[in-house]
PDB file of N, CA and C in Angstrom:
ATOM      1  N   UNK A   1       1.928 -14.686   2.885  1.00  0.00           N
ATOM      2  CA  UNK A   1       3.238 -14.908   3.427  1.00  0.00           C
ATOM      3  C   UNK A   1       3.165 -15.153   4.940  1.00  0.00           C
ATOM      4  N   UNK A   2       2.227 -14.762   5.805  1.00  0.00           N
ATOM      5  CA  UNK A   2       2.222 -14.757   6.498  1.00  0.00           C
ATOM      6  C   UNK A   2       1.814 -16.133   7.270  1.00  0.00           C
ATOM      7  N   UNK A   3       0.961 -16.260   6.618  1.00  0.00           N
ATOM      8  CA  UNK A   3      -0.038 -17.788   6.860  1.00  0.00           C
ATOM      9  C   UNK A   3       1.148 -18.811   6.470  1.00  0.00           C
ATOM     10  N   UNK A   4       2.320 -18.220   5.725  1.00  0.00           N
ATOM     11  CA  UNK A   4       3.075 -19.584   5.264  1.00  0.00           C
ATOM     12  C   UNK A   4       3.881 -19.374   6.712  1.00  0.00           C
ATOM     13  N   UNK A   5       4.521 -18.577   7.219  1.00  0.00           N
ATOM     14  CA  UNK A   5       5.462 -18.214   8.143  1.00  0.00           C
ATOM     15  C   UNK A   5       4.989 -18.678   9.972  1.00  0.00           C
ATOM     16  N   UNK A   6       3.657 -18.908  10.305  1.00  0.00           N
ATOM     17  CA  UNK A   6       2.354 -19.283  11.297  1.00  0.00           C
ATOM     18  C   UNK A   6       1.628 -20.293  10.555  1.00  0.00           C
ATOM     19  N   UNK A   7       2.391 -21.861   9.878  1.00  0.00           N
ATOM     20  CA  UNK A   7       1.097 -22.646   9.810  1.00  0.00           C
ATOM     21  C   UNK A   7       0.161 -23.347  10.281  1.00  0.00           C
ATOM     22  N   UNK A   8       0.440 -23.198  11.854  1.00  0.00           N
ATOM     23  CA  UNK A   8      -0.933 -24.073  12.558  1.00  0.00           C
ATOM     24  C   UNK A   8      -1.781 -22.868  12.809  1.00  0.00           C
ATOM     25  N   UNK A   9      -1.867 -21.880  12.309  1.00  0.00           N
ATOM     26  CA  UNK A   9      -2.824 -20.691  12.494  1.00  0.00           C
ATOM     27  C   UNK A   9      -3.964 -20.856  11.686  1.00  0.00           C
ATOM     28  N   UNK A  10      -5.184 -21.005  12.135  1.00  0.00           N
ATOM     29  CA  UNK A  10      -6.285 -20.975  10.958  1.00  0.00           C
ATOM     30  C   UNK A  10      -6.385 -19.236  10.403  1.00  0.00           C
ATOM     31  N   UNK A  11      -6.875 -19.787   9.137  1.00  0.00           N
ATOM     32  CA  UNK A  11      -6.988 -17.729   8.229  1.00  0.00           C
ATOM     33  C   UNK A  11      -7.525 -17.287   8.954  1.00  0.00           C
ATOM     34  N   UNK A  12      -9.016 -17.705   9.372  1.00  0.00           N
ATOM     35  CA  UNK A  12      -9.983 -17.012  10.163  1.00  0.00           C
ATOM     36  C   UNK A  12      -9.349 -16.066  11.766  1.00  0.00           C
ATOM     37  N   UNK A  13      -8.615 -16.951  12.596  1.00  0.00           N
ATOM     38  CA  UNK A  13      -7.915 -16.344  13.626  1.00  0.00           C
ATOM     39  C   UNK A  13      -6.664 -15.259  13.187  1.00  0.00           C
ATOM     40  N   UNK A  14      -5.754 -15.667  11.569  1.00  0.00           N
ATOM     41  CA  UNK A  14      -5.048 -14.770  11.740  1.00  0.00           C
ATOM     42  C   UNK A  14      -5.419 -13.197  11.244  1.00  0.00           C
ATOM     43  N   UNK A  15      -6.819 -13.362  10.532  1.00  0.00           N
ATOM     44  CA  UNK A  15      -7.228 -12.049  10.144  1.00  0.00           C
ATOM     45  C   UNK A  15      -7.888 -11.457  11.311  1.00  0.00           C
ATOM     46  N   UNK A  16      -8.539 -12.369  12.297  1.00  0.00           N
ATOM     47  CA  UNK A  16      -9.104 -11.706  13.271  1.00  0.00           C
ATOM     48  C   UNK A  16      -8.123 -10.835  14.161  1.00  0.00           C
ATOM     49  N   UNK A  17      -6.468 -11.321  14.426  1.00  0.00           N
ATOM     50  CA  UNK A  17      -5.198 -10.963  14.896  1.00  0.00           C
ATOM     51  C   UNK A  17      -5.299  -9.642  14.112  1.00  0.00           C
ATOM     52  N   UNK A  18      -4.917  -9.664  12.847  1.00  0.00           N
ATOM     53  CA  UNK A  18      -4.489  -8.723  11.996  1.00  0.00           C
ATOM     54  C   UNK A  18      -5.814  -7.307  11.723  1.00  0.00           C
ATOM     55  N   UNK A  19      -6.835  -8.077  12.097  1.00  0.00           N
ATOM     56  CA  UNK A  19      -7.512  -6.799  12.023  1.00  0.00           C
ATOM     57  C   UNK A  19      -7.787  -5.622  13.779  1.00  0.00           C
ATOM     58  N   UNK A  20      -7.385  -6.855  14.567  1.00  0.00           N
ATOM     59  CA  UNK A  20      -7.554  -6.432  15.941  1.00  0.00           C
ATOM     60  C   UNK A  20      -6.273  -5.385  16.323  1.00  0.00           C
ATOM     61  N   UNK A  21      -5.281  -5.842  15.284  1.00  0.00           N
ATOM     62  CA  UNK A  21      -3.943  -5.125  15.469  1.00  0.00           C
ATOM     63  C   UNK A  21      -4.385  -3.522  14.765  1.00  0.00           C
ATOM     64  N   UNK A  22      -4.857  -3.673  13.629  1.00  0.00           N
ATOM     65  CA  UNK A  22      -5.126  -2.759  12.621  1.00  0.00           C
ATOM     66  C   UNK A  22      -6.128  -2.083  13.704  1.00  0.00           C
ATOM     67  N   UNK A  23      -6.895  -2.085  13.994  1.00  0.00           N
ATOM     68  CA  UNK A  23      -7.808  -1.309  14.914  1.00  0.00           C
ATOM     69  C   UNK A  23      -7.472  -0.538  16.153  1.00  0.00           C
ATOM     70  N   UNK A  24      -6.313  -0.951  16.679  1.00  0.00           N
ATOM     71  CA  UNK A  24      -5.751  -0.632  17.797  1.00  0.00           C
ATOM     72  C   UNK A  24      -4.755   0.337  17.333  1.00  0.00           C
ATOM     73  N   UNK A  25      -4.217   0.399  15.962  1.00  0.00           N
ATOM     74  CA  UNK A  25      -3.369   1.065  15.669  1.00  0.00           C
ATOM     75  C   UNK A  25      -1.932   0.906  15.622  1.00  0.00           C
ATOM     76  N   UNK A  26      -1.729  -0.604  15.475  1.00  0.00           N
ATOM     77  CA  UNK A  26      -0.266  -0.881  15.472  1.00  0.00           C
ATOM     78  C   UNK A  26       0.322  -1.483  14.205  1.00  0.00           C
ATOM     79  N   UNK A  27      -1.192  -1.811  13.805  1.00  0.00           N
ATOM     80  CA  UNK A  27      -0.644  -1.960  12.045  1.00  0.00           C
ATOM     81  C   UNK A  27      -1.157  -1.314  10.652  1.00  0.00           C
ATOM     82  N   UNK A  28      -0.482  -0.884   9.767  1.00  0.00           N
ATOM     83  CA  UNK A  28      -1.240   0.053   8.485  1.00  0.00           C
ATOM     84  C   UNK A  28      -1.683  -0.768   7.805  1.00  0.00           C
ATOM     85  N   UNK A  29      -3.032  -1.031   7.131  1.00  0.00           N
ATOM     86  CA  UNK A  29      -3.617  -2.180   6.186  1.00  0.00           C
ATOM     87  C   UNK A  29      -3.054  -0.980   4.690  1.00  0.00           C
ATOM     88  N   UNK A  30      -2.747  -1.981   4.113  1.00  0.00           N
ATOM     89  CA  UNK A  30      -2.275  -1.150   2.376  1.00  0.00           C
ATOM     90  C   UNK A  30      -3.080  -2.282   1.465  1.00  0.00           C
ATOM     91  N   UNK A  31      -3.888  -1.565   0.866  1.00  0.00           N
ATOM     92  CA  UNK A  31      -4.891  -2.719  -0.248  1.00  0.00           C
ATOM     93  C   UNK A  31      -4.729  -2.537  -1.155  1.00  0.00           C
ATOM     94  N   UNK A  32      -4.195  -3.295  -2.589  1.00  0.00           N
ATOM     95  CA  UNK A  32      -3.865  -2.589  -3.774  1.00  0.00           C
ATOM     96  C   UNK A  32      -5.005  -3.261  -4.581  1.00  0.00           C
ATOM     97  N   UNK A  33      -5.388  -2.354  -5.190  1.00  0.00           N
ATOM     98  CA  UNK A  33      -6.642  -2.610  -6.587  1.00  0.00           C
ATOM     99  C   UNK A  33      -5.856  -3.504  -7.755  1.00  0.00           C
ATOM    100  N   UNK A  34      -6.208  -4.739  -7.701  1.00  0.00           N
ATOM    101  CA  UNK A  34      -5.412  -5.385  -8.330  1.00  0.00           C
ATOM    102  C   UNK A  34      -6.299  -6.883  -8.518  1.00  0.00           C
ATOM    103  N   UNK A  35      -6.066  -7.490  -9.479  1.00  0.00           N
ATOM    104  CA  UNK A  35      -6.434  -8.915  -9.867  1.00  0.00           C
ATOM    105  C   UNK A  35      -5.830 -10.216  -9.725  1.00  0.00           C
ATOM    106  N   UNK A  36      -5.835 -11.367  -8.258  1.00  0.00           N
ATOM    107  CA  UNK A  36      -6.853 -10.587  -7.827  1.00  0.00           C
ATOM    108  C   UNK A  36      -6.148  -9.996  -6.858  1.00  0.00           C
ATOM    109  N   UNK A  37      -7.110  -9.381  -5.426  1.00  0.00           N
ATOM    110  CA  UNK A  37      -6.818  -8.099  -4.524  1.00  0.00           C
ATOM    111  C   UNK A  37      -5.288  -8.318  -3.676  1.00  0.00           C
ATOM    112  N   UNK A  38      -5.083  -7.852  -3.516  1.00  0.00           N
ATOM    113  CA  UNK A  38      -3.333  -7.969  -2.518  1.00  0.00           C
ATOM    114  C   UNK A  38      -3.498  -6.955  -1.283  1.00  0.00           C
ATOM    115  N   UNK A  39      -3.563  -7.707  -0.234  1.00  0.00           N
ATOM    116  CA  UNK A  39      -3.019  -6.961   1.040  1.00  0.00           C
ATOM    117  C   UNK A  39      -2.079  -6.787   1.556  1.00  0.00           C
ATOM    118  N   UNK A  40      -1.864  -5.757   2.438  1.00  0.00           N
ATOM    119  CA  UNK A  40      -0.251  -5.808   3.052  1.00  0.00           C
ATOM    120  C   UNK A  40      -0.346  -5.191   4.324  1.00  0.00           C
ATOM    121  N   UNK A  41       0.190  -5.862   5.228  1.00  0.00           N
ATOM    122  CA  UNK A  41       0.073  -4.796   6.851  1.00  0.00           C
ATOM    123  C   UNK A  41       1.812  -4.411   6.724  1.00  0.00           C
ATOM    124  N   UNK A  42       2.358  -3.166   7.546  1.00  0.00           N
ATOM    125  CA  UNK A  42       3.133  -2.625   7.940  1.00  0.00           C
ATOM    126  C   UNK A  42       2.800  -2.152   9.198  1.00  0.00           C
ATOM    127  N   UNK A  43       3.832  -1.975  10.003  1.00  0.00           N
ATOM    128  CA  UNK A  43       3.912  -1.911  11.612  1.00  0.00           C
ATOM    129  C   UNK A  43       3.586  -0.308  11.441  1.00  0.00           C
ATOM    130  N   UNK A  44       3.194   0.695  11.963  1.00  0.00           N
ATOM    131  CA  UNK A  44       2.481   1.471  11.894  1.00  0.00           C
ATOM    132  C   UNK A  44       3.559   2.325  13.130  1.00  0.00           C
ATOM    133  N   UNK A  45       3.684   3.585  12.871  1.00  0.00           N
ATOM    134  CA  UNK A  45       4.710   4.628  13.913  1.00  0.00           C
ATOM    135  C   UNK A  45       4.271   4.464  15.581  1.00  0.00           C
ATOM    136  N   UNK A  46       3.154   4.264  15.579  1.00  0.00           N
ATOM    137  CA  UNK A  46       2.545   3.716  17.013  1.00  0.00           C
ATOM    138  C   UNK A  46       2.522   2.534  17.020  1.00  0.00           C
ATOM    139  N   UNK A  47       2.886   1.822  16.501  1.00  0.00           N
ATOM    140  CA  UNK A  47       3.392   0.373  16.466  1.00  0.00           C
ATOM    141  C   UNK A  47       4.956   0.159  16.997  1.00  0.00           C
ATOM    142  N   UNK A  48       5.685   1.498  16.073  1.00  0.00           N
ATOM    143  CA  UNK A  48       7.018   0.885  16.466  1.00  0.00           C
ATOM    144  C   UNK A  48       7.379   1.459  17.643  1.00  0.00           C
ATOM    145  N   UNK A  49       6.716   2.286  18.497  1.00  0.00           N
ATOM    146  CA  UNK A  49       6.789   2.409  19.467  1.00  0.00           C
ATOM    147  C   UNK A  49       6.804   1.408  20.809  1.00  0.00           C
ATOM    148  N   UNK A  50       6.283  -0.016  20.321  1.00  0.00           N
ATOM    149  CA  UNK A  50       6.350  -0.798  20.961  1.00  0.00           C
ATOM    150  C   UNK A  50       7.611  -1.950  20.901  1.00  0.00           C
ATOM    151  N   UNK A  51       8.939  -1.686  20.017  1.00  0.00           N
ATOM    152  CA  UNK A  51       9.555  -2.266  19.698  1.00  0.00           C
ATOM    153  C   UNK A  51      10.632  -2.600  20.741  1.00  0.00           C
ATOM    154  N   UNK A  52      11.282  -1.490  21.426  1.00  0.00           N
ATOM    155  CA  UNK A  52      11.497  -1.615  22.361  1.00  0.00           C
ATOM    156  C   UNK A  52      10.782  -2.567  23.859  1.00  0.00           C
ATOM    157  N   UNK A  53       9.619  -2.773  23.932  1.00  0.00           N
ATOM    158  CA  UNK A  53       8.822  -3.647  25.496  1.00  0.00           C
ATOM    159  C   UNK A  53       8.858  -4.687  24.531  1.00  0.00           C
ATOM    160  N   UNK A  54       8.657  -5.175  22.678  1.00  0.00           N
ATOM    161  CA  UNK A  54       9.054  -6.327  22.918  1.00  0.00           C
ATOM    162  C   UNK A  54      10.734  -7.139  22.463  1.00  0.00           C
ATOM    163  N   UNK A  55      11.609  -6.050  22.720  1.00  0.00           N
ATOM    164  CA  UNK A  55      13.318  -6.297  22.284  1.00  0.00           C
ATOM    165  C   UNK A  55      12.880  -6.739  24.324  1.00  0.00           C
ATOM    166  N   UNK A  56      12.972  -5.977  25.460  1.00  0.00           N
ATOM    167  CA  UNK A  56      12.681  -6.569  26.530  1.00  0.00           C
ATOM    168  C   UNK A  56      12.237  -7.879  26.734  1.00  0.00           C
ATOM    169  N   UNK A  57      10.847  -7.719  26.218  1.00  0.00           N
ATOM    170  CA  UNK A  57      10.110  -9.195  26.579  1.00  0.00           C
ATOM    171  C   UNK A  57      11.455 -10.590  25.670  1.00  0.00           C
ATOM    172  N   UNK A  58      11.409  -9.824  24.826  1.00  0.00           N
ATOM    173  CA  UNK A  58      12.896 -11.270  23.864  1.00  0.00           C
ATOM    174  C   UNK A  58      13.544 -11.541  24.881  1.00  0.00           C
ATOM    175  N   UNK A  59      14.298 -10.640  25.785  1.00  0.00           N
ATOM    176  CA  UNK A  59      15.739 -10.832  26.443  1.00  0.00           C
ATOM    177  C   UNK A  59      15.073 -11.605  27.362  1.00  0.00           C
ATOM    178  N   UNK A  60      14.561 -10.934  28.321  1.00  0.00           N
ATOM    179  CA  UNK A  60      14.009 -11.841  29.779  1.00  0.00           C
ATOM    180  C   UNK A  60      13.496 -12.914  29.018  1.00  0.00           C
ATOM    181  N   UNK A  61      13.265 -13.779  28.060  1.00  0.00           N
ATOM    182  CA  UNK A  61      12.507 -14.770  27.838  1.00  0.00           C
ATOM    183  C   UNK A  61      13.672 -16.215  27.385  1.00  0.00           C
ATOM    184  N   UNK A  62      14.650 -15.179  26.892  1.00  0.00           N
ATOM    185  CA  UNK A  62      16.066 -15.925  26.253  1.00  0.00           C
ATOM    186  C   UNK A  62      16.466 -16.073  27.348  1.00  0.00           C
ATOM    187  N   UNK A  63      16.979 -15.444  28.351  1.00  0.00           N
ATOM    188  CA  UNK A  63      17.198 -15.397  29.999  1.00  0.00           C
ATOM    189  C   UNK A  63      16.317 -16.634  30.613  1.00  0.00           C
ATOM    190  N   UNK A  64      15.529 -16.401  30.419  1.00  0.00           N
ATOM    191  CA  UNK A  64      14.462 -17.567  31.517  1.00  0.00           C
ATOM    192  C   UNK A  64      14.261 -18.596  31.100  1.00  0.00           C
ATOM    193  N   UNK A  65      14.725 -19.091  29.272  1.00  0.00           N
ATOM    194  CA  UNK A  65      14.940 -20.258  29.115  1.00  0.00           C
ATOM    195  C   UNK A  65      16.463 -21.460  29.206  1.00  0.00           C
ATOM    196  N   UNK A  66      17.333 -20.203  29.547  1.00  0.00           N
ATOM    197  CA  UNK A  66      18.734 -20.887  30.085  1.00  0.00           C
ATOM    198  C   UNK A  66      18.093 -21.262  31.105  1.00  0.00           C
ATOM    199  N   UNK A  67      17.672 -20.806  32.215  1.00  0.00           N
ATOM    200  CA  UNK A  67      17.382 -20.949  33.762  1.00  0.00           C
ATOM    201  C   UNK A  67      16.830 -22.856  33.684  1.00  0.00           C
ATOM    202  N   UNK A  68      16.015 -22.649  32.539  1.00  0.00           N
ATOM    203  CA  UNK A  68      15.106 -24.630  32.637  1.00  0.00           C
ATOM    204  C   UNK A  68      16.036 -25.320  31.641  1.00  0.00           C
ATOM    205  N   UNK A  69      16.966 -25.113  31.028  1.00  0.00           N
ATOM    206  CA  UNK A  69      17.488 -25.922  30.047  1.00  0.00           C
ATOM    207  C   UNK A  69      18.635 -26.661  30.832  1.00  0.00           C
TER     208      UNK A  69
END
């Protein structure tokens, strides 16, 4: 779903994203034993801690594109 939602992303870069996230601790990997395998990331409680710096980064960015339009 994800790869459909980011398609100029190659797999290779977005797992490298997704595992760099997962390592840092901002996302939960959930793997289900299944045929075939299914992954799933969820934003992780130290993840959503960051929800707020990026609701910020949104505004100033919506802000700074009136400024050039």
């Amino acid at each position: 779903m994800l790869k459909r939602a980011i398609p100029d992303i190659s797999k290779q870069m977005l797992v490298n994203q997704l595992r760099e996230l997962e390592a840092d601790g901002i996302l939960d990997r959930i793997v289900y034993a299944e045929v075939p395998p299914r992954v799933e990331y969820r934003i992780s409680d130290y993840g959503k801690t960051l929800l707020p710096v990026i609701d910020t980064m949104q505004d100033w960015g919506m802000k700074d594109m009136g400024k050039h339009c």
